[in-house]
Protein backbone atom coordinates (compact mmCIF):
# COMPACT_ATOMS: atom_id res chain seq x y z
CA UNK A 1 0.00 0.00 0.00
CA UNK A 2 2.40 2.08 0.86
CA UNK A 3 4.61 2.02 -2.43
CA UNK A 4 1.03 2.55 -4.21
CA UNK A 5 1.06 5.94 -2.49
CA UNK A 6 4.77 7.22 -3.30
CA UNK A 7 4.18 5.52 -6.59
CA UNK A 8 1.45 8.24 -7.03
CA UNK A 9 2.57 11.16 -5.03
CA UNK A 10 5.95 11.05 -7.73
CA UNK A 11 3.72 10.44 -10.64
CA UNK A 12 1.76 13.64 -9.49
CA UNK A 13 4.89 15.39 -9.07
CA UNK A 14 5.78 14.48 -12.61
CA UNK A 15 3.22 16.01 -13.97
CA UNK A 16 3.05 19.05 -12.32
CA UNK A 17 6.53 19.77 -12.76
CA UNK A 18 6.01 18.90 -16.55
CA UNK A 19 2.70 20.88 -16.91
CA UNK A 20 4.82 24.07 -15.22
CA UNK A 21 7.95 23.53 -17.91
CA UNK A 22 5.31 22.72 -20.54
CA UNK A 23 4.06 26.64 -19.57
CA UNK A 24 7.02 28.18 -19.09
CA UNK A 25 8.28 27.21 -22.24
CA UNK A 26 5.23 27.90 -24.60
CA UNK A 27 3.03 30.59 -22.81
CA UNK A 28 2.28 33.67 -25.19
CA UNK A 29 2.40 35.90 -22.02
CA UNK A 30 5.38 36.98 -19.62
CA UNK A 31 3.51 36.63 -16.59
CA UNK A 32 2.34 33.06 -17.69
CA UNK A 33 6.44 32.42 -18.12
CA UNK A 34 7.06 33.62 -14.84
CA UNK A 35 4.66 32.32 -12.81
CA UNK A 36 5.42 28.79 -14.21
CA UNK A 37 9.05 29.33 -13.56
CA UNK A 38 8.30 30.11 -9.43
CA UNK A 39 6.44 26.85 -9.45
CA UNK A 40 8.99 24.78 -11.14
CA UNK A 41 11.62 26.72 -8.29
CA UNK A 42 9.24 26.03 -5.47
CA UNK A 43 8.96 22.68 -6.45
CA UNK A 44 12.59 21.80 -6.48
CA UNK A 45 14.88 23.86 -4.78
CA UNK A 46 17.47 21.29 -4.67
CA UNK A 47 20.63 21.85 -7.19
CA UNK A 48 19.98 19.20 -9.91
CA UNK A 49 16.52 18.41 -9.31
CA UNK A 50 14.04 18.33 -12.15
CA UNK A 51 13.01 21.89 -11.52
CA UNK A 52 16.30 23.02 -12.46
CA UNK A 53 17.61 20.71 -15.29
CA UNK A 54 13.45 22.10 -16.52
CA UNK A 55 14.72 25.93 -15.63
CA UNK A 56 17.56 25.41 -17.68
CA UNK A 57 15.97 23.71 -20.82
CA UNK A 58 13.15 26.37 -20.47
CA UNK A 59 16.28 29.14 -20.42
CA UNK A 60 18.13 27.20 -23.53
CA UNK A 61 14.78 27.25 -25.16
CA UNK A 62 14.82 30.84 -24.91
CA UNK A 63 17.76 31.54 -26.26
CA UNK A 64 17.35 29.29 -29.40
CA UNK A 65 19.47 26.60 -28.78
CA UNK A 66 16.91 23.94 -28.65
């Protein structure tokens, strides 16, 4: 039981984390960008989480590089 309910507490996390890159990468409007990038920082403030390997696609993105 309880791996069913990490199982789905990282799945959830997965999501969220991927719905707030998917934003921050393709919203029309600069508040949209930023608002996604405080969630994807609130969400992992640890150094090479998924937040921040997501910040710094999002930031390559940007920039034309991807």
């Amino acid at each position: 039981m309880r791996d069913v309910l990490i199982g789905g507490y990282a799945a959830f996390f997965a999501v969220v984390v991927g719905v707030a890159a998917l934003v921050a990468s393709c919203a029309r409007e600069a508040k949209q960008r930023a608002d996604a990038l405080k969630v994807l920082k609130y969400l992992a403030p640890g150094g090479l989480s998924v937040g921040a390997v997501g910040v710094v696609l999002i930031k390559l993105h940007e920039h034309g590089l991807l």
